[in-house]
N, C-alpha and C. Protein backbone atom coordinates (compact mmCIF):
# COMPACT_ATOMS: atom_id res chain seq x y z
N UNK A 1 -3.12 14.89 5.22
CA UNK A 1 -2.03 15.75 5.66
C UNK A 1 -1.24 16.29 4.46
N UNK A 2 -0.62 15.69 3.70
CA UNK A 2 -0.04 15.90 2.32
C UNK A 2 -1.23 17.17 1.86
N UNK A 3 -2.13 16.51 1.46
CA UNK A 3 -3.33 17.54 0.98
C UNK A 3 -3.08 19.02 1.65
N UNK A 4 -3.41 19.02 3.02
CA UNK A 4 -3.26 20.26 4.10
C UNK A 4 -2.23 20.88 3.74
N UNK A 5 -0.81 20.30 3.54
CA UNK A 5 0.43 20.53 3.47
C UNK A 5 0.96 20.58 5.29
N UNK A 6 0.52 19.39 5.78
CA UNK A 6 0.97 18.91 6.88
C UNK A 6 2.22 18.28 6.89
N UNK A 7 3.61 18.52 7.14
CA UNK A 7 4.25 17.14 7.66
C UNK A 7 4.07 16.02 8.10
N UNK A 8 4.27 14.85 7.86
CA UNK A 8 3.93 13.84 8.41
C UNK A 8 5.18 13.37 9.22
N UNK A 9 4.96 13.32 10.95
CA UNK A 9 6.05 12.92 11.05
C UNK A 9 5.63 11.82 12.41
N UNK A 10 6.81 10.53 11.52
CA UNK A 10 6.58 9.60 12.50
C UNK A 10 7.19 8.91 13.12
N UNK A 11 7.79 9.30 14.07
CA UNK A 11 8.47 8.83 15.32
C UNK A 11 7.36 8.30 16.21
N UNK A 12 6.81 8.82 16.63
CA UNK A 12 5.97 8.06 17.55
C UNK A 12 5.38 6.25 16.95
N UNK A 13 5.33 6.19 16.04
CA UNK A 13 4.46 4.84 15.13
C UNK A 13 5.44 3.58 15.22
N UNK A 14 4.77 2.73 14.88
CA UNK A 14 5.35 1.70 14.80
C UNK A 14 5.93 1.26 13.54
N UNK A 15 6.71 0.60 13.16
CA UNK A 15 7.49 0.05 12.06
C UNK A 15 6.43 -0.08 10.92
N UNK A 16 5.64 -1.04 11.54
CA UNK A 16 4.20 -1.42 10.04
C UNK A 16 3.52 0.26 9.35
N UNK A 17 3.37 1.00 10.47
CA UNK A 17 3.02 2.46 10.28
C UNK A 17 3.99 3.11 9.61
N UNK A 18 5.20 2.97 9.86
CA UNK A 18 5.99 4.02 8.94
C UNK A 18 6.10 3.33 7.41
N UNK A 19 6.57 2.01 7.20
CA UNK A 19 6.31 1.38 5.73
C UNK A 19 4.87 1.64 5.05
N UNK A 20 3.79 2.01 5.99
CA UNK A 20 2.14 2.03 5.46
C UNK A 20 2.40 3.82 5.25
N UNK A 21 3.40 4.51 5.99
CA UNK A 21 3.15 6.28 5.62
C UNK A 21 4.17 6.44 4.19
N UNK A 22 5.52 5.51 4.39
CA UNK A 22 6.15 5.77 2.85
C UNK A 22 5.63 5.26 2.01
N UNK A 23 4.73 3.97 1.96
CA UNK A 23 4.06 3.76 0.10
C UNK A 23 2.98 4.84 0.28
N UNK A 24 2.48 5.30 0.96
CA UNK A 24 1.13 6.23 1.03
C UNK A 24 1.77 7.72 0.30
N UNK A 25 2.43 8.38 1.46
CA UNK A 25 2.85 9.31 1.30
C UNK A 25 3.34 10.23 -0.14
N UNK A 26 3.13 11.77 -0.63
CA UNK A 26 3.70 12.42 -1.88
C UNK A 26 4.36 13.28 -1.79
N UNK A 27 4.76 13.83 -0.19
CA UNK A 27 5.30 14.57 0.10
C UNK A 27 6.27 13.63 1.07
N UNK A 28 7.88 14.77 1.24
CA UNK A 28 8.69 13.99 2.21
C UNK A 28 8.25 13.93 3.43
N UNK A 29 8.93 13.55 4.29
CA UNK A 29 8.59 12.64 5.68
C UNK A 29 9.53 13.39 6.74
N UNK A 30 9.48 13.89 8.35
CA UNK A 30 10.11 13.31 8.82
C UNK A 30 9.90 12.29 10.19
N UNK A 31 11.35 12.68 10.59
CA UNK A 31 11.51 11.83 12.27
C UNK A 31 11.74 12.70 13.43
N UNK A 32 10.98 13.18 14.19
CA UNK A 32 11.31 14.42 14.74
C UNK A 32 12.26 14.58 15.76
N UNK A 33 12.43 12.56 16.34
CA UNK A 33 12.84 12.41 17.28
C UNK A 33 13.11 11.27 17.70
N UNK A 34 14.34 10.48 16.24
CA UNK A 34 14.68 9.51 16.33
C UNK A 34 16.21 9.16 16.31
N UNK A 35 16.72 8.47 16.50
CA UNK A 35 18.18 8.41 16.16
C UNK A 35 18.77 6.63 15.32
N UNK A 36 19.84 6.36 15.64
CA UNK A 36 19.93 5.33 14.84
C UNK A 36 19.81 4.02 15.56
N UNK A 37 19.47 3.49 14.97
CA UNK A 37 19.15 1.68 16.03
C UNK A 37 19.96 0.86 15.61
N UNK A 38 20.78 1.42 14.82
CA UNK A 38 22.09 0.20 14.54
C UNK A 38 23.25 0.41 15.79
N UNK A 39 22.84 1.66 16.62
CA UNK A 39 24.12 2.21 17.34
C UNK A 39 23.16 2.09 19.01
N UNK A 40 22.17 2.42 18.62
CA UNK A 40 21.46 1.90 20.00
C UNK A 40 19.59 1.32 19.65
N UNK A 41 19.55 -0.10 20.07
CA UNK A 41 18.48 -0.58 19.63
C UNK A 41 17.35 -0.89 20.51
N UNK A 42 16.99 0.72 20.03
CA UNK A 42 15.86 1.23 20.69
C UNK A 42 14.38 1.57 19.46
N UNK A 43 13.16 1.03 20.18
CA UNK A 43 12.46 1.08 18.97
C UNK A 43 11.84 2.35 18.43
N UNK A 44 12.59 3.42 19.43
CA UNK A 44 11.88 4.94 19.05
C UNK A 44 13.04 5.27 17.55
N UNK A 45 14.02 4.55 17.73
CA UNK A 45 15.02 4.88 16.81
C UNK A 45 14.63 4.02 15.42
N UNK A 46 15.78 4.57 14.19
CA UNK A 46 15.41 3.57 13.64
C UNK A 46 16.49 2.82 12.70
N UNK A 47 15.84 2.03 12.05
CA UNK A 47 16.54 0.52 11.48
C UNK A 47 17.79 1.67 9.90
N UNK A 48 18.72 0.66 9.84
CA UNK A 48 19.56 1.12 8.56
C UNK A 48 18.16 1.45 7.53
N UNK A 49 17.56 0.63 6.87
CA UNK A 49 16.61 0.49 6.11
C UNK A 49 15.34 1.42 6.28
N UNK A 50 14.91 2.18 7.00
CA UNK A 50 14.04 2.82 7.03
C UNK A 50 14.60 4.28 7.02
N UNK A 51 16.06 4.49 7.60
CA UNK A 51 16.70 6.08 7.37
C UNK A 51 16.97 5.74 5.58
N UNK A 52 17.20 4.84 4.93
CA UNK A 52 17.31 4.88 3.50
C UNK A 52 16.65 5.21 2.65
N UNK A 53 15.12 4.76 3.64
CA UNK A 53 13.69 4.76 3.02
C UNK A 53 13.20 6.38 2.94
N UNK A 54 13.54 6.83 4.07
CA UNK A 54 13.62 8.40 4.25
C UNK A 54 14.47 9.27 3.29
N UNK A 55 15.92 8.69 3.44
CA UNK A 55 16.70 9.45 2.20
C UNK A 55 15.89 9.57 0.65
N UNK A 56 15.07 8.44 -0.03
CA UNK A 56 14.17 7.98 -0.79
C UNK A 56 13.25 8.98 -0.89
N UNK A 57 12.54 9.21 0.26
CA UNK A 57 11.40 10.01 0.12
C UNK A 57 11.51 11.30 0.15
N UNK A 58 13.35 11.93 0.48
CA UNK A 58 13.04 13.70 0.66
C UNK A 58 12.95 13.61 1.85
N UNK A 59 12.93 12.98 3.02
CA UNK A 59 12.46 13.22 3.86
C UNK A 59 14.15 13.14 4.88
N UNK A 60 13.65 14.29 6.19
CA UNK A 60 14.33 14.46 7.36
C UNK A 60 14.54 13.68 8.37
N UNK A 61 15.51 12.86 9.28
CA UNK A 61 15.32 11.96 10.24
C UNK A 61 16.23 12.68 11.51
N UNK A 62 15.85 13.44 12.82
CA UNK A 62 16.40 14.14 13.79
C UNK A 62 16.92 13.23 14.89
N UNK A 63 18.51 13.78 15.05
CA UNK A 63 18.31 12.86 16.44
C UNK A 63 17.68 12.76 17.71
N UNK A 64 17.61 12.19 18.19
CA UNK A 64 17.14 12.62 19.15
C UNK A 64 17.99 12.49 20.60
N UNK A 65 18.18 13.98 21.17
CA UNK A 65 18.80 14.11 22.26
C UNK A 65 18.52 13.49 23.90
N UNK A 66 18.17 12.27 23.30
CA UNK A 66 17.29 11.45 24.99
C UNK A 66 18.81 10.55 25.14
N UNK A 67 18.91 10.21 26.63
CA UNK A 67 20.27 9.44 27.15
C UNK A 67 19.99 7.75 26.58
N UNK A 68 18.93 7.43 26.39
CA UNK A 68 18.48 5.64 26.30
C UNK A 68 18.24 5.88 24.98
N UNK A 69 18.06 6.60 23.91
CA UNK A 69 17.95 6.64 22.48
C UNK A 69 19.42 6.69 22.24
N UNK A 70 20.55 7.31 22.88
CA UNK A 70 21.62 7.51 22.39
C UNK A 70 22.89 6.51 22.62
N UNK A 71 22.50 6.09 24.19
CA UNK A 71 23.55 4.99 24.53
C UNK A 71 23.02 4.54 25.58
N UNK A 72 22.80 2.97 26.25
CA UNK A 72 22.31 2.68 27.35
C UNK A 72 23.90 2.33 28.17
N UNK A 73 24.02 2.72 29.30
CA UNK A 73 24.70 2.93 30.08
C UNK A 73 25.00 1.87 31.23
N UNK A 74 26.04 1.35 31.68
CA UNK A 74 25.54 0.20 33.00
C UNK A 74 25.66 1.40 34.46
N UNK A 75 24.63 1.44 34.96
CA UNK A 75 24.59 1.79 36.55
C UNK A 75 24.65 1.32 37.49
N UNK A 76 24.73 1.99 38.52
CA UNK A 76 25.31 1.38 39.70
C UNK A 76 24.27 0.74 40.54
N UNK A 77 24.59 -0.73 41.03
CA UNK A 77 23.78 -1.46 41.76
C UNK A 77 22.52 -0.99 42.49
N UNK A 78 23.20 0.26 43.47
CA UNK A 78 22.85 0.76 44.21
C UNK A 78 21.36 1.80 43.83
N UNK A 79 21.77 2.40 42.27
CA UNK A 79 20.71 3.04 41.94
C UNK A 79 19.84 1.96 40.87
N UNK A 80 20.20 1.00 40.50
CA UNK A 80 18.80 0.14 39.71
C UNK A 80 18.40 0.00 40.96
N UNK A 81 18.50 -0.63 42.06
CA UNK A 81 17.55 -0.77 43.22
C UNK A 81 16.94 0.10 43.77
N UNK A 82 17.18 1.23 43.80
CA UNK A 82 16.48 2.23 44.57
C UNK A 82 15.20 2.77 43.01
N UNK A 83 15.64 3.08 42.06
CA UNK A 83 14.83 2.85 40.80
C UNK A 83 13.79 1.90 40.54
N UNK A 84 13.60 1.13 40.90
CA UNK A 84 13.56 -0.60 40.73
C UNK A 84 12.30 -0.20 41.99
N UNK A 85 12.63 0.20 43.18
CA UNK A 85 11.30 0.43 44.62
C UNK A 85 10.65 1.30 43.61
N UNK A 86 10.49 2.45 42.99
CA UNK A 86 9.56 3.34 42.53
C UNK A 86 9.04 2.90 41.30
N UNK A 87 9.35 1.85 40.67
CA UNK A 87 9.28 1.49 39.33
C UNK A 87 7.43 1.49 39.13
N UNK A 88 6.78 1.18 39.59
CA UNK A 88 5.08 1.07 39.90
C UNK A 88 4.30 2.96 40.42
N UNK A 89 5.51 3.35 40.79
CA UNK A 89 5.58 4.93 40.75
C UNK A 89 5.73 6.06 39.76
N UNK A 90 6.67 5.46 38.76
CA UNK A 90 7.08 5.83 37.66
C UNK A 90 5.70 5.71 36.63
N UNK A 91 5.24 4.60 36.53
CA UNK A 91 4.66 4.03 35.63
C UNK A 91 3.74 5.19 35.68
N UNK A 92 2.86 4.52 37.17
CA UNK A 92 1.79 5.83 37.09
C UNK A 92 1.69 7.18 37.02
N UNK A 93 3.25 7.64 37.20
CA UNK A 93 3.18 9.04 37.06
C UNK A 93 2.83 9.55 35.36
N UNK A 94 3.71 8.82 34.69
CA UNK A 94 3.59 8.99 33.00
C UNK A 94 2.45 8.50 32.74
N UNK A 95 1.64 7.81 33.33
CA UNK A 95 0.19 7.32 33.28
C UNK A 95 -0.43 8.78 32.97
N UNK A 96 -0.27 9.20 34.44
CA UNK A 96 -1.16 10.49 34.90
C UNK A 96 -1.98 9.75 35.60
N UNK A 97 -1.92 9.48 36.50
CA UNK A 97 -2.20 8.52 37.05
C UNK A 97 -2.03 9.18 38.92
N UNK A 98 -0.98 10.32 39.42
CA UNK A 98 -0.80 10.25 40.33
C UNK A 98 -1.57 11.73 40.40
N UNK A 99 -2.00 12.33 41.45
CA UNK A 99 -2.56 13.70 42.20
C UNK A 99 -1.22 14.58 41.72
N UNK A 100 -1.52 15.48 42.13
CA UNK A 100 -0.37 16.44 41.57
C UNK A 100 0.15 16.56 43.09
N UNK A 101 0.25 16.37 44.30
CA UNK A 101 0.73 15.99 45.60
C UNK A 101 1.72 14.78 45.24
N UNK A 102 0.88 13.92 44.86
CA UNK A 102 1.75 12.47 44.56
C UNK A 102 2.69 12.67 43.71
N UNK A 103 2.44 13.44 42.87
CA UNK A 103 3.76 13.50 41.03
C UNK A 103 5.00 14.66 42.35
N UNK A 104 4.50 15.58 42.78
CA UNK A 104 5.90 16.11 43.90
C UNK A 104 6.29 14.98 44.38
N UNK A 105 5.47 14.14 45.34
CA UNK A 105 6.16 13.54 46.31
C UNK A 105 7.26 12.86 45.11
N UNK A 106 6.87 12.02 44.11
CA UNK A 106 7.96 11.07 43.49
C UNK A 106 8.75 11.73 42.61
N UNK A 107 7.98 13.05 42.39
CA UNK A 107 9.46 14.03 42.01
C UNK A 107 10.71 14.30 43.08
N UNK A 108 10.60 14.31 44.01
CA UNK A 108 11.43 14.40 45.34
C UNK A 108 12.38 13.20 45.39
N UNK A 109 11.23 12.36 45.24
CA UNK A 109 11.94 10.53 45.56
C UNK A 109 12.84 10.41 44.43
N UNK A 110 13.26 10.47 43.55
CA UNK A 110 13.84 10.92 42.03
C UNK A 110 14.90 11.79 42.25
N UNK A 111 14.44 12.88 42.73
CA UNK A 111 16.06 13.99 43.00
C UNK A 111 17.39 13.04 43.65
N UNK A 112 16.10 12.80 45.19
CA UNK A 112 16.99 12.01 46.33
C UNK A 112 17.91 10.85 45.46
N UNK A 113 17.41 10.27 44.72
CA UNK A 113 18.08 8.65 43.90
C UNK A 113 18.84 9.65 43.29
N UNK A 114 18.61 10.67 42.21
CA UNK A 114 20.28 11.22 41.43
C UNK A 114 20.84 11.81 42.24
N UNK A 115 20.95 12.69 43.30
CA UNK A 115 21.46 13.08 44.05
C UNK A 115 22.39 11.85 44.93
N UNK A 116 22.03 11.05 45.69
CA UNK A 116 22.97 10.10 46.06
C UNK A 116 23.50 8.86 44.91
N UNK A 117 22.67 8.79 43.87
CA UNK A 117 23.49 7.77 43.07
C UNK A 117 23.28 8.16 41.57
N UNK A 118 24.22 9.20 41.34
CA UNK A 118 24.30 9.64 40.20
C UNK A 118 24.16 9.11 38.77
N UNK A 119 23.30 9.30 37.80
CA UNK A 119 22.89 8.81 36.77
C UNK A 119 24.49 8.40 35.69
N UNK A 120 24.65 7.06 35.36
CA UNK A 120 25.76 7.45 34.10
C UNK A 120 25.28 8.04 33.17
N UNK A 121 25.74 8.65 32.17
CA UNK A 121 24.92 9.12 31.25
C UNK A 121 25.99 9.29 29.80
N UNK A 122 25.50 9.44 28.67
CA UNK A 122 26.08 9.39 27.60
C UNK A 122 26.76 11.18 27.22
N UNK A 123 27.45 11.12 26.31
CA UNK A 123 28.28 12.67 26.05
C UNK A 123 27.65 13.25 24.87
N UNK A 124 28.09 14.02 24.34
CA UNK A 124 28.08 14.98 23.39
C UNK A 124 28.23 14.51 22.40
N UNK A 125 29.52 13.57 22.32
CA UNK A 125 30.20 12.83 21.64
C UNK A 125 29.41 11.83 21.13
N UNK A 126 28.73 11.00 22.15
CA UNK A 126 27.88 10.35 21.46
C UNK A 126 26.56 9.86 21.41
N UNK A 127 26.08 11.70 20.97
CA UNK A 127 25.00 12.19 20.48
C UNK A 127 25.37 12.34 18.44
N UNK A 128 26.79 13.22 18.65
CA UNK A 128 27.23 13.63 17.37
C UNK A 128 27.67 11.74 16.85
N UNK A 129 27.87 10.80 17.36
CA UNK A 129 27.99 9.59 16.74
C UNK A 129 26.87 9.66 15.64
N UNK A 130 25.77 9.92 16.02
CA UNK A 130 24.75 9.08 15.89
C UNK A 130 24.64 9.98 14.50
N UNK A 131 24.76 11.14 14.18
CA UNK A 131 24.62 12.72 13.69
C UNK A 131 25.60 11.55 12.18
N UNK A 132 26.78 11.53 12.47
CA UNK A 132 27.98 10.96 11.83
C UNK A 132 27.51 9.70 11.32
N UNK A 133 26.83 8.80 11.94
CA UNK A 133 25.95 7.36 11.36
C UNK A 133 25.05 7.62 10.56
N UNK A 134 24.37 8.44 10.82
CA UNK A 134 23.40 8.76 9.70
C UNK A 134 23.32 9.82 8.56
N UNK A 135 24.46 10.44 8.87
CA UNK A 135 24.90 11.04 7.29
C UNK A 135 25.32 10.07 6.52
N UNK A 136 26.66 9.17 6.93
CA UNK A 136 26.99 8.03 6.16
C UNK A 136 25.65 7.33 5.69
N UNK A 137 24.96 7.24 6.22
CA UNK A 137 24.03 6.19 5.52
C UNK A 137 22.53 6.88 4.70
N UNK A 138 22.52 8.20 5.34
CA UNK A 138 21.70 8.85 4.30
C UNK A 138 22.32 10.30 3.51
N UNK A 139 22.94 10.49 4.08
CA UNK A 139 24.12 11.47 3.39
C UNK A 139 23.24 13.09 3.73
N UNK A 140 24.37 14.10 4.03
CA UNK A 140 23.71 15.11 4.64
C UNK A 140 22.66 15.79 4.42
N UNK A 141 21.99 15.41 3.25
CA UNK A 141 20.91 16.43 3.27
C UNK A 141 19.52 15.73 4.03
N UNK A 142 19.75 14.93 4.84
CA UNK A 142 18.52 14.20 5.36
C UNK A 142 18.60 13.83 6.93
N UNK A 143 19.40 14.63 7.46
CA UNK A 143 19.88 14.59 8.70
C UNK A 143 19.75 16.07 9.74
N UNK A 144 18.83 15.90 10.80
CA UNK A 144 18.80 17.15 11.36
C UNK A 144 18.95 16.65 12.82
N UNK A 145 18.34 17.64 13.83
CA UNK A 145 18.76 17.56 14.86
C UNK A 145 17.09 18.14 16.08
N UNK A 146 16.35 16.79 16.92
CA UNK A 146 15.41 17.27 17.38
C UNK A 146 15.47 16.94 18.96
N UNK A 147 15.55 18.01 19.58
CA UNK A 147 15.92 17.35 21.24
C UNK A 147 14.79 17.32 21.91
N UNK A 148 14.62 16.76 22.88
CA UNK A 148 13.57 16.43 24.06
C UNK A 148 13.66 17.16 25.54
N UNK A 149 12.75 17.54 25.52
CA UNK A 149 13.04 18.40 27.26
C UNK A 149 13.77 19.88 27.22
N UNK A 150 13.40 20.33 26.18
CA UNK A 150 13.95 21.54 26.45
C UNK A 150 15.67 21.96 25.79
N UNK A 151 15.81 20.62 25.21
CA UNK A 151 17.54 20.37 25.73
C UNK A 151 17.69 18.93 25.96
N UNK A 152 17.23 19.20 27.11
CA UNK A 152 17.75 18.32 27.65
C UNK A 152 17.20 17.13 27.88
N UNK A 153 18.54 15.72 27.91
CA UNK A 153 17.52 14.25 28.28
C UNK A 153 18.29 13.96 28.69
N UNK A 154 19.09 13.78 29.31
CA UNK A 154 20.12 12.81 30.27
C UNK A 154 21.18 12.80 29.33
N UNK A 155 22.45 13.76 29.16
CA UNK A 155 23.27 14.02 28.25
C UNK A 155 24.33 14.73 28.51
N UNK A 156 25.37 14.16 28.71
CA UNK A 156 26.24 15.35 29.67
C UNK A 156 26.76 16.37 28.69
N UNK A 157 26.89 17.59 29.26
CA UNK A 157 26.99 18.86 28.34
C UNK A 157 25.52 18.99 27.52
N UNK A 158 24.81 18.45 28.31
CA UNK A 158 23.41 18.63 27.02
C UNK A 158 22.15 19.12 28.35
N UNK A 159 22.83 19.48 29.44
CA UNK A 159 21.44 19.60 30.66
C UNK A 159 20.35 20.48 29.74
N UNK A 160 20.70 21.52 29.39
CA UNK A 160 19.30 22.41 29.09
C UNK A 160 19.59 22.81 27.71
N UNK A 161 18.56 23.87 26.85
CA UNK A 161 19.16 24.67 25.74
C UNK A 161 20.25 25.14 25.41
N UNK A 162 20.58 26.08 26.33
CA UNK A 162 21.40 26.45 26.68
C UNK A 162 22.84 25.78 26.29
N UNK A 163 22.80 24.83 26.48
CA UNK A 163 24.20 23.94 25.70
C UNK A 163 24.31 23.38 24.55
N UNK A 164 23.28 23.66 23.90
CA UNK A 164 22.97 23.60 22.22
C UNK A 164 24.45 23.51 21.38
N UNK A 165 25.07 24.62 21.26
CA UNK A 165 26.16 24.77 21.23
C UNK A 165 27.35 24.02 21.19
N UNK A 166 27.44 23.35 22.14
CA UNK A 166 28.33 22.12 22.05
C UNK A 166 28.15 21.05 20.98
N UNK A 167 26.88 20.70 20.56
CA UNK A 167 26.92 20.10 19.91
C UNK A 167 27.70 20.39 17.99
N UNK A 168 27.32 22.04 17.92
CA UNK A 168 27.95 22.81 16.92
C UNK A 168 29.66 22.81 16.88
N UNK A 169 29.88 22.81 18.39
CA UNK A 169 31.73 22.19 18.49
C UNK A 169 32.16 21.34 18.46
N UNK A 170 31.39 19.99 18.66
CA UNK A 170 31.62 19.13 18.18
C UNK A 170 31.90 18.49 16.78
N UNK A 171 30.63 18.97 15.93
CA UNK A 171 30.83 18.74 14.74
C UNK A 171 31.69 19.73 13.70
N UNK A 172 32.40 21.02 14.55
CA UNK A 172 33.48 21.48 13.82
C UNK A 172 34.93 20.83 13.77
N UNK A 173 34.82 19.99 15.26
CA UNK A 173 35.99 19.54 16.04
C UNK A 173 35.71 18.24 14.96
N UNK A 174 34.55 17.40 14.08
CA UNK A 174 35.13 16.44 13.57
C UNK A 174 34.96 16.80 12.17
N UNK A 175 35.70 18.64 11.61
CA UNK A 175 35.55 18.68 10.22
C UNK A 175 34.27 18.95 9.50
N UNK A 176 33.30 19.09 10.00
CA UNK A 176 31.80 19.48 9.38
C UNK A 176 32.37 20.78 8.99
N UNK A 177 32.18 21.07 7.43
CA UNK A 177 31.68 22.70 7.03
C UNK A 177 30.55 23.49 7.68
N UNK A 178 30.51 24.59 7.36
CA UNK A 178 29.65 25.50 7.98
C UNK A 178 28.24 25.30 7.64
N UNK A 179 28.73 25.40 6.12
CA UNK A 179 27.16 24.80 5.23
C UNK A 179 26.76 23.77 5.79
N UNK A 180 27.02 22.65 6.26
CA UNK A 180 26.94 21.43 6.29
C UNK A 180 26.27 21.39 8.01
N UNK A 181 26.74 21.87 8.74
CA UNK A 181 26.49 22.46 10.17
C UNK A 181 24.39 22.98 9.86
N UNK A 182 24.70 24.34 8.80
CA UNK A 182 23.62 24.63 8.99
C UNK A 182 22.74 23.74 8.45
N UNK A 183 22.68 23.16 7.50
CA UNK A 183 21.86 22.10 7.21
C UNK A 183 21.04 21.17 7.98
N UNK A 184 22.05 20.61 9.06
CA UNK A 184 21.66 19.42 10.31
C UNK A 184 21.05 20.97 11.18
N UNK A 185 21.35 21.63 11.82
CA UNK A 185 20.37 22.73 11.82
C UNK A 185 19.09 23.54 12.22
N UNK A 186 18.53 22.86 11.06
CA UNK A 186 17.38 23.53 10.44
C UNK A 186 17.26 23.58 9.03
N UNK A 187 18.32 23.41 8.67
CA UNK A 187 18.11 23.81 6.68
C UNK A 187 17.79 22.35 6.22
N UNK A 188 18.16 21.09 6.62
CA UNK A 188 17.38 20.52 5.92
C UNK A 188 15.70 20.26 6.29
N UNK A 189 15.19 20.33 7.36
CA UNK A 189 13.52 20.66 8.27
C UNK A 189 13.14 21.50 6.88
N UNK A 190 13.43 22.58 6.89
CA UNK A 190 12.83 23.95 6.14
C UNK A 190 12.83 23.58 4.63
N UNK A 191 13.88 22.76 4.58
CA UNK A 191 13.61 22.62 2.47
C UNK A 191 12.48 21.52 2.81
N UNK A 192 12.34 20.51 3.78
CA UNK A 192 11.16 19.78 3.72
C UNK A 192 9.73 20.54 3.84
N UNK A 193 9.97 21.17 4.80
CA UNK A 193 8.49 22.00 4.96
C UNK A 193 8.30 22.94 3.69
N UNK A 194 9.26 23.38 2.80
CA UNK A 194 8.81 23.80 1.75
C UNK A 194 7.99 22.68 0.65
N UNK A 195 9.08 21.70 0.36
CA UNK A 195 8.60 21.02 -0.44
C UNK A 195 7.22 20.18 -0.33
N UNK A 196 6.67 20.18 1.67
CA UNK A 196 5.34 19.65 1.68
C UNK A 196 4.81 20.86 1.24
N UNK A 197 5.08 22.03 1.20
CA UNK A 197 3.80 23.07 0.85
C UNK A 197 3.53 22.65 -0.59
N UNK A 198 4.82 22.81 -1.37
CA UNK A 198 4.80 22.63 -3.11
C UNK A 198 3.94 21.30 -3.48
N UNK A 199 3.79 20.47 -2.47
CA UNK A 199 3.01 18.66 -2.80
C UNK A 199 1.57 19.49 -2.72
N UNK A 200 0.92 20.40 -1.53
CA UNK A 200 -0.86 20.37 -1.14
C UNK A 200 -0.92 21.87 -2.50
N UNK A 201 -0.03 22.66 -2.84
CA UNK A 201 -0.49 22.92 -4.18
C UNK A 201 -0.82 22.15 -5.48
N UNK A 202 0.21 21.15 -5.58
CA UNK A 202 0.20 20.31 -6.69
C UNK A 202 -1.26 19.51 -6.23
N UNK A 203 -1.30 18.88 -5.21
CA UNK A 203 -2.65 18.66 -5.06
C UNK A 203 -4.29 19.22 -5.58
N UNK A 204 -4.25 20.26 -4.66
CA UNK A 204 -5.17 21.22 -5.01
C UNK A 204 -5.13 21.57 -6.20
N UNK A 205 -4.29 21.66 -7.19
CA UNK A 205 -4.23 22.03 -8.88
C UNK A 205 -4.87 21.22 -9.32
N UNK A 206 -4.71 19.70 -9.07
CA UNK A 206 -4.86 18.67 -9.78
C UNK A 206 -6.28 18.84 -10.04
């Protein structure tokens, strides 16, 4: 990938995989779609020590706009149980596993549960936590921003694209410069994807 002038990016991997892609790796790294696990410890997210490892390498770490990456929430009795009957439903649907008849029907069964027992869900606020945790600890030029679903993951003020935005008022509302705004962005993604191109030349020269 380096060679290609591929990004390498690994959110999806496991811990042993990302320590086996930073001694490997000659180009920076990122996370397309992780957030911090000191603030919610989740294993898509990640450890103080591995966003450091990233700052290290040049490399980008995005939050990620999902409701259980950002804050787990307590819900109401009423909906872990009704959650809890489809749970063997769920599974197989993300399997792929169900007919496309079956993935409606438990798409339906799903509305009905948020519709009568409304999801808690985490804010804006603390999405931009997480934005604010990991500048402190890798400092802004290694901090961007990668959402799930369009937009949206279970995020209030965050339903679709469309509310992108908020998150940009937020971080004016806690003092972010403009520069600093565009950076988380896109500007720091783009100086990475430059600098993997500048690694598969240096390659290929060699």
């Amino acid at each position: 990938m380096n060679r290609l002038g591929i990004m390498v990016d690994i959110y999806h991997v496991h811990d042993d995989t990302f320590w086996d892609v930073i001694k490997l790796t000659k180009a920076p790294i990122i996370a397309s779609n992780s957030s911090a696990r000191s603030l919610e410890n989740n294993p898509r997210n990640m450890s103080d020590e591995m966003l450091k490892a990233v700052k290290e390498n040049g490399g980008v770490v995005q939050v990620c706009i999902f409701d259980t990456y950002i804050k787990k929430l307590p819900q109401a009795p009423e909906r872990e149980k009704a959650m809890k009957a489809i749970a063997k439903e769920r599974t197989a649907y993300w399997q792929g596993k169900l007919s496309q008849v079956e993935r409606e029907k438990f798409r339906e069964k799903c509305d009905l549960i948020n519709d009568k027992y409304p999801k808690n869900k985490p804010n804006v606020a603390d999405v931009v936590d997480h934005i604010d945790y990991m500048v402190k600890v890798m400092g802004i030029n290694h901090v961007g921003i990668g959402s799930d679903l369009d937009g949206g993951g279970g995020v209030r003020r965050m339903n679709d694209v469309s509310e992108m935005p908020n998150i940009t008022k937020e971080l004016v509302a806690r003092g972010y410069p403009e520069e600093d705004i565009q950076k988380i962005w896109g500007g720091n993604l783009m100086r990475v994807f430059s600098e993997v191109q500048k690694v598969a030349i240096e390659i290929k020269n060699q």
